[in-house]
PDB file of N, CA and C in Angstrom:
ATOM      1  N   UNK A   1      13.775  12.884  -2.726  1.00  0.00           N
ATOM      2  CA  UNK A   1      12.881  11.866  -2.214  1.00  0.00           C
ATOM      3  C   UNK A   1      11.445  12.278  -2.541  1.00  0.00           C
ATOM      4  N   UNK A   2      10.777  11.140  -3.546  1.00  0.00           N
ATOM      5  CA  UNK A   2       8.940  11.999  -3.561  1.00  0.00           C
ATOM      6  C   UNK A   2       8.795  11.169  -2.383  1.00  0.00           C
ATOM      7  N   UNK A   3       7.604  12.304  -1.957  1.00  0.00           N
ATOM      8  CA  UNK A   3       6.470  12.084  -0.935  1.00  0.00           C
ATOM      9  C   UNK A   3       5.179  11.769  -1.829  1.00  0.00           C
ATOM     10  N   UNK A   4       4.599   9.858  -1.721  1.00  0.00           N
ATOM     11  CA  UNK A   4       3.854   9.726  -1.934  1.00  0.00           C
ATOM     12  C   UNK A   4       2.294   9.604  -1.045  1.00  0.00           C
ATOM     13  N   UNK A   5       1.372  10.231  -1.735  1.00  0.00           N
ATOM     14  CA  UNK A   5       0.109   9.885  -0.845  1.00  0.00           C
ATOM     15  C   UNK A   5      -0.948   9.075  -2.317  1.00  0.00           C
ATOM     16  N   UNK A   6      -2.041   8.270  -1.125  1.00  0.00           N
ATOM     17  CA  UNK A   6      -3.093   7.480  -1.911  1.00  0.00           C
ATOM     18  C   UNK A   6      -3.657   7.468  -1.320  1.00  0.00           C
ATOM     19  N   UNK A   7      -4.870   6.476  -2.023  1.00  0.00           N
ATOM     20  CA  UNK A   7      -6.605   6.621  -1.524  1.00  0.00           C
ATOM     21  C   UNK A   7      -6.715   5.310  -1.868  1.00  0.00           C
ATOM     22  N   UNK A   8      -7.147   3.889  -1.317  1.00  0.00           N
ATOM     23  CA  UNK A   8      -8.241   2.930  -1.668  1.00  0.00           C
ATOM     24  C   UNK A   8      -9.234   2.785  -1.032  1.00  0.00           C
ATOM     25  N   UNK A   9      -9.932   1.890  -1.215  1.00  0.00           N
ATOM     26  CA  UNK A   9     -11.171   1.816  -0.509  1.00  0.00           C
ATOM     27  C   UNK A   9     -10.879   0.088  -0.105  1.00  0.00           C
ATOM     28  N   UNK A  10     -10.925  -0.103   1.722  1.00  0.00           N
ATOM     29  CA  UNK A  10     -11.308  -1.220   1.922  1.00  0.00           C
ATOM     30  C   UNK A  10     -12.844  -1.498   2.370  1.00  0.00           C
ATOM     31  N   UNK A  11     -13.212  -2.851   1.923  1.00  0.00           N
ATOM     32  CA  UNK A  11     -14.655  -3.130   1.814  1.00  0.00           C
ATOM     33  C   UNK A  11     -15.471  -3.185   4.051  1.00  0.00           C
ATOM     34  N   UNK A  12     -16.122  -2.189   3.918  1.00  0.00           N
ATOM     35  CA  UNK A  12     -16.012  -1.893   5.480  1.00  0.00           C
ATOM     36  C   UNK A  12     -16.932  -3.361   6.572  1.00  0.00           C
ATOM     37  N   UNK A  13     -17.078  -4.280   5.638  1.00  0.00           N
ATOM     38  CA  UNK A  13     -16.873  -5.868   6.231  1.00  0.00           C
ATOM     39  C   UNK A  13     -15.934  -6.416   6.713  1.00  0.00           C
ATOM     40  N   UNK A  14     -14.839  -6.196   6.084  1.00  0.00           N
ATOM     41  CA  UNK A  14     -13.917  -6.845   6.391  1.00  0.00           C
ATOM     42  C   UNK A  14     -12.395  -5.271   7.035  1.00  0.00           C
ATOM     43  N   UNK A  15     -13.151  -4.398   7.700  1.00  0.00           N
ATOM     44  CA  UNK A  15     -11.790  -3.212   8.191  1.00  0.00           C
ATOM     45  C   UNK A  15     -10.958  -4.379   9.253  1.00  0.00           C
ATOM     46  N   UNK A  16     -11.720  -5.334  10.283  1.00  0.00           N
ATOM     47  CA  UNK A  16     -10.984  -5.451  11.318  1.00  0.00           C
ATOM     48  C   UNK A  16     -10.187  -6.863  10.465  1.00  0.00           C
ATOM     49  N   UNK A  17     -10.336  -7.454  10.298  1.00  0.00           N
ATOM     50  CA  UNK A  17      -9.410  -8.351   9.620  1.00  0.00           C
ATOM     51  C   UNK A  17      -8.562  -8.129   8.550  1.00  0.00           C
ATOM     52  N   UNK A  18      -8.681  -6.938   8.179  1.00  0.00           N
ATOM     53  CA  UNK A  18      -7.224  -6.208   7.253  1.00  0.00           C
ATOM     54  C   UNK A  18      -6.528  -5.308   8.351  1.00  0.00           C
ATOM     55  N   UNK A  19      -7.062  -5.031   9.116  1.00  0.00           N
ATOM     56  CA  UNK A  19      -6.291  -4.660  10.238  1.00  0.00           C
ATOM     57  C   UNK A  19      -5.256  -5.622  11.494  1.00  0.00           C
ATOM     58  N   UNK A  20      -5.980  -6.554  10.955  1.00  0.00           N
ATOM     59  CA  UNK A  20      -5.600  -7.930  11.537  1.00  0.00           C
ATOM     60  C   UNK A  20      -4.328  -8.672  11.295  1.00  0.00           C
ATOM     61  N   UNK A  21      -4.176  -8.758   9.920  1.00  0.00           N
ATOM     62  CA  UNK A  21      -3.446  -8.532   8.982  1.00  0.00           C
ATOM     63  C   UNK A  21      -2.137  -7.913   8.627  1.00  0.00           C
ATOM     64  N   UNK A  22      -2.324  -6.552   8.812  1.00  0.00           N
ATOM     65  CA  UNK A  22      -1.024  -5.489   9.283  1.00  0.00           C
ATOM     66  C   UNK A  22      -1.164  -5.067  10.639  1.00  0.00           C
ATOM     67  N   UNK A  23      -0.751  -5.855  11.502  1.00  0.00           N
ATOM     68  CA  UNK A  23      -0.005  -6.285  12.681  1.00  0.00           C
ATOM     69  C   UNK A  23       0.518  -7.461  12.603  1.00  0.00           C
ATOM     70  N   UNK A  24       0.747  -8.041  11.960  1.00  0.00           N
ATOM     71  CA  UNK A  24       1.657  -9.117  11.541  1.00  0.00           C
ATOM     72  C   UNK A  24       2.325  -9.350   9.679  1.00  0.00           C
ATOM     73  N   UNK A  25       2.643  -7.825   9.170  1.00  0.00           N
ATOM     74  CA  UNK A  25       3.109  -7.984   8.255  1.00  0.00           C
ATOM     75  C   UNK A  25       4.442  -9.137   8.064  1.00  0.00           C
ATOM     76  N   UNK A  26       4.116 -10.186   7.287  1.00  0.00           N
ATOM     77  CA  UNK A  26       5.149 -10.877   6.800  1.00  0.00           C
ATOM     78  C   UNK A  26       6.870 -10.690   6.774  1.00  0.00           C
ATOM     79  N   UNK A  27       7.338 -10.787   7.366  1.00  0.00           N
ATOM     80  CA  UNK A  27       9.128 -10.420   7.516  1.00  0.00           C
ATOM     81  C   UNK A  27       9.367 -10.024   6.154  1.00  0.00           C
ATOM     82  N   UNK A  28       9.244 -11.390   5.563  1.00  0.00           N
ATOM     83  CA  UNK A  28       9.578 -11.195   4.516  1.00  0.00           C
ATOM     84  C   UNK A  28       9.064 -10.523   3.005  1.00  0.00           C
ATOM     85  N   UNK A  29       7.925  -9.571   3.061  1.00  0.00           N
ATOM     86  CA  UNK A  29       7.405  -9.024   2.792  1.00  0.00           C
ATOM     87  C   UNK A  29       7.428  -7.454   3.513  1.00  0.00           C
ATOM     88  N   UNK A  30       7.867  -6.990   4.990  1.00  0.00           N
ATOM     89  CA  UNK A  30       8.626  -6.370   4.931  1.00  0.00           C
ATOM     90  C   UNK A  30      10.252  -5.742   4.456  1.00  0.00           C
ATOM     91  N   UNK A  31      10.894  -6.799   4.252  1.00  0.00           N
ATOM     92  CA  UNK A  31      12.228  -7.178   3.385  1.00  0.00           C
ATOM     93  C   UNK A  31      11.996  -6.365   2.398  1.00  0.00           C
ATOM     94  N   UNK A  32      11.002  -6.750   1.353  1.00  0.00           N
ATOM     95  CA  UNK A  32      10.925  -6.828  -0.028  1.00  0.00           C
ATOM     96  C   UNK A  32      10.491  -4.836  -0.137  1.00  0.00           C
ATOM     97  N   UNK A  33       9.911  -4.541   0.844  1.00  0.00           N
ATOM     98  CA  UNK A  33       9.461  -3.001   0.768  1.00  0.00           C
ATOM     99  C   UNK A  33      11.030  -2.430   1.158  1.00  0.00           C
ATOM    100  N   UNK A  34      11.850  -2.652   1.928  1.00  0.00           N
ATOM    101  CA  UNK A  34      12.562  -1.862   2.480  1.00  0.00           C
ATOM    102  C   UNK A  34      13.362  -2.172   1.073  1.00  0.00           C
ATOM    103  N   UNK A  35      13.553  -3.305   0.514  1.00  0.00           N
ATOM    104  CA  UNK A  35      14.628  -3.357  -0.696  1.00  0.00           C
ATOM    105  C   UNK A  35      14.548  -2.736  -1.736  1.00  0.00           C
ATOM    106  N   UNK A  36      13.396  -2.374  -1.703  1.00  0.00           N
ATOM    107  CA  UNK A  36      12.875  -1.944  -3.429  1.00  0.00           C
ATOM    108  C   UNK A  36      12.416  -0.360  -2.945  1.00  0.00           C
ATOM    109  N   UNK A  37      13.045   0.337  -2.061  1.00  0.00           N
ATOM    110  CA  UNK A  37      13.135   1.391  -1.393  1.00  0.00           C
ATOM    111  C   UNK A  37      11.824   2.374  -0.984  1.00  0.00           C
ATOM    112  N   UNK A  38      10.804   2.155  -0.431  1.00  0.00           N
ATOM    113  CA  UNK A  38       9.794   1.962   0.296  1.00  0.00           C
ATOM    114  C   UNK A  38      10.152   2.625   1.862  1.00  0.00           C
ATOM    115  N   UNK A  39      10.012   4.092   2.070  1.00  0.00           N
ATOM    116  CA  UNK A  39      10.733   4.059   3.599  1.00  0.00           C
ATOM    117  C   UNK A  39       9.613   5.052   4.046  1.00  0.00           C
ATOM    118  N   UNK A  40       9.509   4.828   5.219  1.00  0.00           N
ATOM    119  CA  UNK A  40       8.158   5.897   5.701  1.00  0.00           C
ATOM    120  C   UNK A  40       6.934   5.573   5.408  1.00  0.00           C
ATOM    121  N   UNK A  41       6.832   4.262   5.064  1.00  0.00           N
ATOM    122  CA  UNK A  41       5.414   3.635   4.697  1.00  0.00           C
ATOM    123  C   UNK A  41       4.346   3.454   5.553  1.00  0.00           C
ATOM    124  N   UNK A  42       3.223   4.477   5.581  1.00  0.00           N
ATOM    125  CA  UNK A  42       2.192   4.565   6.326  1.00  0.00           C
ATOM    126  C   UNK A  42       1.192   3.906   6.072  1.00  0.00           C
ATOM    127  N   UNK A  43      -0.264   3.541   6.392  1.00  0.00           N
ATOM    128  CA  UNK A  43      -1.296   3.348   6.072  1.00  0.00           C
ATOM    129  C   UNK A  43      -2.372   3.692   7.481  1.00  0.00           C
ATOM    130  N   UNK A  44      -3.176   4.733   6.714  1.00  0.00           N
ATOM    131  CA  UNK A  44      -4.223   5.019   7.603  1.00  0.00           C
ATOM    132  C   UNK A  44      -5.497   4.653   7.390  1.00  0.00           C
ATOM    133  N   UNK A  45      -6.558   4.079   8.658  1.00  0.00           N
ATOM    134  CA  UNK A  45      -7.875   3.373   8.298  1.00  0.00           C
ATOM    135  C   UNK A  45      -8.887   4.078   8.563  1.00  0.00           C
ATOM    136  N   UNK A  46      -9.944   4.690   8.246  1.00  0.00           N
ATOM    137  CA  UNK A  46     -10.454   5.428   8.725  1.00  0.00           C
ATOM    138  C   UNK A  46     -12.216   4.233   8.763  1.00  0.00           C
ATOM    139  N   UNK A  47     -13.224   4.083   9.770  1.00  0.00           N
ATOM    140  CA  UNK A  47     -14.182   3.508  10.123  1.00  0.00           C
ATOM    141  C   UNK A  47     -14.683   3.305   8.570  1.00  0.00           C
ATOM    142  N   UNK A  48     -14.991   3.975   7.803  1.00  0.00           N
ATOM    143  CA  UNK A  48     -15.830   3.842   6.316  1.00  0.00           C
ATOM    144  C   UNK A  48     -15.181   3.451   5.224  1.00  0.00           C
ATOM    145  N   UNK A  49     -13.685   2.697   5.656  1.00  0.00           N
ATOM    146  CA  UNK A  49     -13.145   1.703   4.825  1.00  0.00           C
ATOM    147  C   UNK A  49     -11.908   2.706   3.815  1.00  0.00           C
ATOM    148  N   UNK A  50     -11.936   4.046   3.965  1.00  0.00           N
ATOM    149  CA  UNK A  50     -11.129   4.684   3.518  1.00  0.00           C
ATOM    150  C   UNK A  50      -9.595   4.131   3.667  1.00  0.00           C
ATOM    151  N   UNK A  51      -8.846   3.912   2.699  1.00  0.00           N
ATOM    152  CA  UNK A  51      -7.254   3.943   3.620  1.00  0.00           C
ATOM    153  C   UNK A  51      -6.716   4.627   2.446  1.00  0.00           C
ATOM    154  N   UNK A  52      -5.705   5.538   3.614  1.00  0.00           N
ATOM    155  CA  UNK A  52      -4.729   6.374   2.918  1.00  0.00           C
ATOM    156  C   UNK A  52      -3.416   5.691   3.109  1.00  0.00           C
ATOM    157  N   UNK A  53      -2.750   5.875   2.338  1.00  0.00           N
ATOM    158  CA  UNK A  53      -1.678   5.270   2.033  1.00  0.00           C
ATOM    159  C   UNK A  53      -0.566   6.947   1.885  1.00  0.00           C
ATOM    160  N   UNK A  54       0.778   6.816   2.331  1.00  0.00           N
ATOM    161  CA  UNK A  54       2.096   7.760   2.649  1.00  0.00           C
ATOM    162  C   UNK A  54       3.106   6.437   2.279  1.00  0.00           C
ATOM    163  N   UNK A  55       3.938   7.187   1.603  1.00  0.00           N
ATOM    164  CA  UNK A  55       5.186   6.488   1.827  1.00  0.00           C
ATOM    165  C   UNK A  55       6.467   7.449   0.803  1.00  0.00           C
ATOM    166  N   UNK A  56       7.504   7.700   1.450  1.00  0.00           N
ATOM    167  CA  UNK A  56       8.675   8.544   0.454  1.00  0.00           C
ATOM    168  C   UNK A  56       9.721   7.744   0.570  1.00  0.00           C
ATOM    169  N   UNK A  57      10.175   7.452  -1.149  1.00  0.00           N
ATOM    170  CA  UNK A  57      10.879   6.752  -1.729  1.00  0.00           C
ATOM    171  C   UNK A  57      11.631   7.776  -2.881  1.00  0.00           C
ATOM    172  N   UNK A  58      12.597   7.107  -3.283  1.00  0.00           N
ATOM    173  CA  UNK A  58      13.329   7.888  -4.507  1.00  0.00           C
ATOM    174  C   UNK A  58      12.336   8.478  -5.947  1.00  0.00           C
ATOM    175  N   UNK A  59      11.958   6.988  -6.309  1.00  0.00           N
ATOM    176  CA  UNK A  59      11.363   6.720  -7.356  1.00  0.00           C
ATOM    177  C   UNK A  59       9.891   5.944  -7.001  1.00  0.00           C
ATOM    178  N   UNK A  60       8.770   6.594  -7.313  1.00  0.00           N
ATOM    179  CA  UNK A  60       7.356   5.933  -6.587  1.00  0.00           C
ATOM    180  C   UNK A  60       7.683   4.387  -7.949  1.00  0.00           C
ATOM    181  N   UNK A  61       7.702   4.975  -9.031  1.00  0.00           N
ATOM    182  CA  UNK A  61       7.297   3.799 -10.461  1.00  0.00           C
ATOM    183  C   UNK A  61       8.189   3.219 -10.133  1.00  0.00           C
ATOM    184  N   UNK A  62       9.559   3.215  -9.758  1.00  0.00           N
ATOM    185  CA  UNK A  62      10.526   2.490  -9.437  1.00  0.00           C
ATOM    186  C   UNK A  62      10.122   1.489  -8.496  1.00  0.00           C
ATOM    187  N   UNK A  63       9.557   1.713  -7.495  1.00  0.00           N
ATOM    188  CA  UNK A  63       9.760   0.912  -5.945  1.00  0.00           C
ATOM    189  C   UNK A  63       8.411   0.392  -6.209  1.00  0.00           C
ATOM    190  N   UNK A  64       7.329   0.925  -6.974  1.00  0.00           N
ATOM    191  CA  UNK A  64       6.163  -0.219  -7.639  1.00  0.00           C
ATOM    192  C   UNK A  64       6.643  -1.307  -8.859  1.00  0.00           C
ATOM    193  N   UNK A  65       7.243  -0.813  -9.268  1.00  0.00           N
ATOM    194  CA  UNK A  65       7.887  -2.129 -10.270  1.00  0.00           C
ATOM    195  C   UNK A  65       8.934  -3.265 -10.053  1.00  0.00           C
ATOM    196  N   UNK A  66       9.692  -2.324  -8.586  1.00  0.00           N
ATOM    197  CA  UNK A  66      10.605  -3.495  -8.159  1.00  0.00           C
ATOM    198  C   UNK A  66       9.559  -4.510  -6.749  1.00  0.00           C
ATOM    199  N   UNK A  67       8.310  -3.733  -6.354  1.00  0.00           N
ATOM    200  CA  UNK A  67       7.701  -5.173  -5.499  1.00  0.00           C
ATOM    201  C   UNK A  67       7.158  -6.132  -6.436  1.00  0.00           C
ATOM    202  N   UNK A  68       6.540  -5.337  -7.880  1.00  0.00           N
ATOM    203  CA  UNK A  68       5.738  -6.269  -8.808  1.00  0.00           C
ATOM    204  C   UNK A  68       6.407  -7.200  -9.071  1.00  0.00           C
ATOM    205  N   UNK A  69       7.823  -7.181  -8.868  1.00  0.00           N
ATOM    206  CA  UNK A  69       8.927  -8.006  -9.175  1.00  0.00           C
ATOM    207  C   UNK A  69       9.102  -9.389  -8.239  1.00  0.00           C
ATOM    208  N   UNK A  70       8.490  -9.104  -7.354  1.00  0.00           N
ATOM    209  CA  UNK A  70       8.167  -9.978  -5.964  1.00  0.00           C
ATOM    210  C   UNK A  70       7.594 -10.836  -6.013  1.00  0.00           C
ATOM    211  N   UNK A  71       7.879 -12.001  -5.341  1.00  0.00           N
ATOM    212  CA  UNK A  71       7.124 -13.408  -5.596  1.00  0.00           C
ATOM    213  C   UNK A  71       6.066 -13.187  -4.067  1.00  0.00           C
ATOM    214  N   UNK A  72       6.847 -12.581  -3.114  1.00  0.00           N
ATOM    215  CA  UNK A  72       5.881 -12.377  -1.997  1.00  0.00           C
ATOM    216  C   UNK A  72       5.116 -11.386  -1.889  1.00  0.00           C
ATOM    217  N   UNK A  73       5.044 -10.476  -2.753  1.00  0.00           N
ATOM    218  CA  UNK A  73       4.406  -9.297  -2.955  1.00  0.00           C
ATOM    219  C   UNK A  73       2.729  -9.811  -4.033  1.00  0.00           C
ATOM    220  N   UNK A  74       3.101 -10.693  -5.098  1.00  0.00           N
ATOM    221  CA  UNK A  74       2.345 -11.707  -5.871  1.00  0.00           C
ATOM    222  C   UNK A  74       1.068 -12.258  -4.359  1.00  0.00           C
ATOM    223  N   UNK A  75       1.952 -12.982  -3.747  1.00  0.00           N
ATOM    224  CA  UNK A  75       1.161 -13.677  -3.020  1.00  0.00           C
ATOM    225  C   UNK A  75       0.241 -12.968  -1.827  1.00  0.00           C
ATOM    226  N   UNK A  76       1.183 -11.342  -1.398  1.00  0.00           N
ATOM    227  CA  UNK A  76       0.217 -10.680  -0.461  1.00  0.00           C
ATOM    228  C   UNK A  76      -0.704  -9.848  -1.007  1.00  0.00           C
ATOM    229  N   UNK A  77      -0.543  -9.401  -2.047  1.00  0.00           N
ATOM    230  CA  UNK A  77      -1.361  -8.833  -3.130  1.00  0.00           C
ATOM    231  C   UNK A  77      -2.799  -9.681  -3.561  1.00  0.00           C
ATOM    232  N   UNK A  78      -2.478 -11.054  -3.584  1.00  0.00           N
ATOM    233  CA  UNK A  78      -3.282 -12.048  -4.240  1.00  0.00           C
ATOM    234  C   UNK A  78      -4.224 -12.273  -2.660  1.00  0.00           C
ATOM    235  N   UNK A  79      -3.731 -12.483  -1.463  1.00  0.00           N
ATOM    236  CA  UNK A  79      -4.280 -12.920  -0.089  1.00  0.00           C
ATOM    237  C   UNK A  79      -5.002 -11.013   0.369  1.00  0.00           C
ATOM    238  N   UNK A  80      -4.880  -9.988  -0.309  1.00  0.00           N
ATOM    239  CA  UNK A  80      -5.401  -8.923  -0.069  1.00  0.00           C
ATOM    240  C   UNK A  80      -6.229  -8.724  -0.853  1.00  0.00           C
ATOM    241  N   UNK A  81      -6.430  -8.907  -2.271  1.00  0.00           N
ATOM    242  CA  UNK A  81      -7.652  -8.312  -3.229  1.00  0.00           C
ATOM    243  C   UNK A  81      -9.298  -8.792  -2.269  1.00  0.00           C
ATOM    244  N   UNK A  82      -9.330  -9.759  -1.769  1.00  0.00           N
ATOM    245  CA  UNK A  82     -10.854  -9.328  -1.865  1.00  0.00           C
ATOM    246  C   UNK A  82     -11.656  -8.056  -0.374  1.00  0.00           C
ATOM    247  N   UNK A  83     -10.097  -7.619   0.177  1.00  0.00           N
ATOM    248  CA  UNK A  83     -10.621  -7.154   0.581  1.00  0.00           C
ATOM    249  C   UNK A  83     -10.837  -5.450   0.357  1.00  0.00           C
ATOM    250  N   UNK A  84     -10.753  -5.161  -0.676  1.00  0.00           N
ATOM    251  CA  UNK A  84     -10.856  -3.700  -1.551  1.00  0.00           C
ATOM    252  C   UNK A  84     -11.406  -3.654  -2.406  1.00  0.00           C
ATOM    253  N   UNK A  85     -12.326  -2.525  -2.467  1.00  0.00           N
ATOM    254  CA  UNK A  85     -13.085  -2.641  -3.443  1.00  0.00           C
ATOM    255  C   UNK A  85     -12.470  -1.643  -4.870  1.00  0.00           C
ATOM    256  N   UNK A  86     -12.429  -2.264  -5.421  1.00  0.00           N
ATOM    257  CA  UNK A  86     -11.774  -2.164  -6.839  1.00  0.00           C
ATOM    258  C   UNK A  86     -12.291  -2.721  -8.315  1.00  0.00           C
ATOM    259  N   UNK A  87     -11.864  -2.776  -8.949  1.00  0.00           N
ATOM    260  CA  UNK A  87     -12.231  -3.347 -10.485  1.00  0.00           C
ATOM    261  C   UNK A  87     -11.719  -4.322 -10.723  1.00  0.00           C
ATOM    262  N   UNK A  88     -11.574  -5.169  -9.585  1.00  0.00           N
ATOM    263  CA  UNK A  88     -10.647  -6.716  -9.574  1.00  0.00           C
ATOM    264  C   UNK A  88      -9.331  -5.979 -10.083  1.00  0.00           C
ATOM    265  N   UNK A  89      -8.792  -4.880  -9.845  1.00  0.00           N
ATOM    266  CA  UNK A  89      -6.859  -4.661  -9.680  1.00  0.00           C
ATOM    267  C   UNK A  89      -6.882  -5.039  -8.877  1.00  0.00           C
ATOM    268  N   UNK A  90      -5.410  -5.644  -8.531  1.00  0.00           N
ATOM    269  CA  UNK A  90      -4.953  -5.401  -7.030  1.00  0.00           C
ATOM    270  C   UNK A  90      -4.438  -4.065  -6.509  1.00  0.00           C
ATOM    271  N   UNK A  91      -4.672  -3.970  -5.152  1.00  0.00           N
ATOM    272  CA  UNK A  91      -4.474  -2.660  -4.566  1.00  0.00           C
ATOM    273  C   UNK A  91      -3.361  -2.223  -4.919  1.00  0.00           C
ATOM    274  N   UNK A  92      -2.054  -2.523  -5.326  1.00  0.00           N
ATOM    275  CA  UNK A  92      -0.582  -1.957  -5.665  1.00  0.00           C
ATOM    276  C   UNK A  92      -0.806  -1.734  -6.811  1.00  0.00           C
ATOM    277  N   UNK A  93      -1.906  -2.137  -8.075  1.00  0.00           N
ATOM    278  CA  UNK A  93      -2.395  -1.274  -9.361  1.00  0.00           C
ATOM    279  C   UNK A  93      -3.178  -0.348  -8.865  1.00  0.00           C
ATOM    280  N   UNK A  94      -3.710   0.037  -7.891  1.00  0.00           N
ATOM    281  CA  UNK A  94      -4.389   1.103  -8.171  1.00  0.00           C
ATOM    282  C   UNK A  94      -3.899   1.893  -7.024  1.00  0.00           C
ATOM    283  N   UNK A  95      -3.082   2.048  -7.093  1.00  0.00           N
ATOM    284  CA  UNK A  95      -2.270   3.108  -6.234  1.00  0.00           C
ATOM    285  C   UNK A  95      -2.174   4.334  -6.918  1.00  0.00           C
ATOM    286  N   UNK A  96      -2.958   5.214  -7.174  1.00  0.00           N
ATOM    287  CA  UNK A  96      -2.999   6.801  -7.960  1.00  0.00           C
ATOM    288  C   UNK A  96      -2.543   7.546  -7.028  1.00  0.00           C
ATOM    289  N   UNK A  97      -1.258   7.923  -7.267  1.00  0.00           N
ATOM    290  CA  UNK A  97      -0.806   9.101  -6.676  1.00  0.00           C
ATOM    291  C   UNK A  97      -1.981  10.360  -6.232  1.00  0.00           C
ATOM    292  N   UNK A  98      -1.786  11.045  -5.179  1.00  0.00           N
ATOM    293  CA  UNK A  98      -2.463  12.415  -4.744  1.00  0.00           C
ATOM    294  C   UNK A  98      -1.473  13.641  -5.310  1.00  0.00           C
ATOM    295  N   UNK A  99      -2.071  14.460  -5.707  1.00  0.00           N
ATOM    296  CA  UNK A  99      -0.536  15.657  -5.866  1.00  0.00           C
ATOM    297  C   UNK A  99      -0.604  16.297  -4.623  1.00  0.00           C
ATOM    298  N   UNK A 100       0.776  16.885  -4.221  1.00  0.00           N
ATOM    299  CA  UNK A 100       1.022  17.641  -3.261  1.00  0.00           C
ATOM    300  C   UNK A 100       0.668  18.543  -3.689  1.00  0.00           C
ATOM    301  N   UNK A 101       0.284  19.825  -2.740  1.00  0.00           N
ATOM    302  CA  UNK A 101       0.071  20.868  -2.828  1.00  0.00           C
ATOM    303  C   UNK A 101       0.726  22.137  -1.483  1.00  0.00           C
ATOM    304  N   UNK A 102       0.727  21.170  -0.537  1.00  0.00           N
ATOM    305  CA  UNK A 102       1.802  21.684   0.426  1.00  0.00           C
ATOM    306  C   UNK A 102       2.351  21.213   1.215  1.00  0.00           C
ATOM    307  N   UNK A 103       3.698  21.297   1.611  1.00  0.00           N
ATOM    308  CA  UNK A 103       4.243  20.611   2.500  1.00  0.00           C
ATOM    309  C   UNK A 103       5.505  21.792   3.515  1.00  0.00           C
ATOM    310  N   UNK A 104       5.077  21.494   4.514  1.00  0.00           N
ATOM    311  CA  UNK A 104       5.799  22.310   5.687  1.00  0.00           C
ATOM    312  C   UNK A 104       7.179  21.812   6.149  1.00  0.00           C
ATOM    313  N   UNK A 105       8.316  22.260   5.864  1.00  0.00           N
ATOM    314  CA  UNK A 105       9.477  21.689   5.923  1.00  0.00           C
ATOM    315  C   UNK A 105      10.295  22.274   7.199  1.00  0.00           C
TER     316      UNK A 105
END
């Protein structure tokens, strides 16, 4: 199982309404994470728009290529870009892995 970690940046205008947001993740957009094997999926917010992102899955490229595959993933992706600041990707393109360096088992 990798243990993935990330870094985006949400735009710190809009933290409480992306927070807003995930407290009512979509059913069916939860579905689509648990299918495309997505388990342990965290996201942390920190006041200056930081969010870290956790999640351990089999295959990270795997379980990003099977949401890209998603018609509801399209649409929460598309209802999330403006609030990250990015290079106009959407946040599931710019998901750059962190390397581990230690982990306590």
């Amino acid at each position: 199982m990798e243990r993935v970690c990330f870094v985006l940046q949400v735009k710190k205008d809009r933290l409480e309404e992306y927070k807003q947001h995930h407290e009512q993740v979509w059913p069916e957009m939860l579905a689509a994470l648990s299918e495309t094997g997505w388990h342990n999926y965290s996201l942390f917010l920190r006041d200056d728009g930081m969010l870290i992102g956790y999640v351990e899955t089999p295959d990270f490229q795997k379980a990003l290529d099977g949401m890209a595959a998603k018609d509801v993933n399209e649409r929460w992706q598309k209802m999330m870009l403006p609030f990250f600041e990015t290079d106009g990707k959407k946040a599931d393109e710019s998901m750059a892995p962190i390397a581990e360096v230690f982990h306590l088992d």
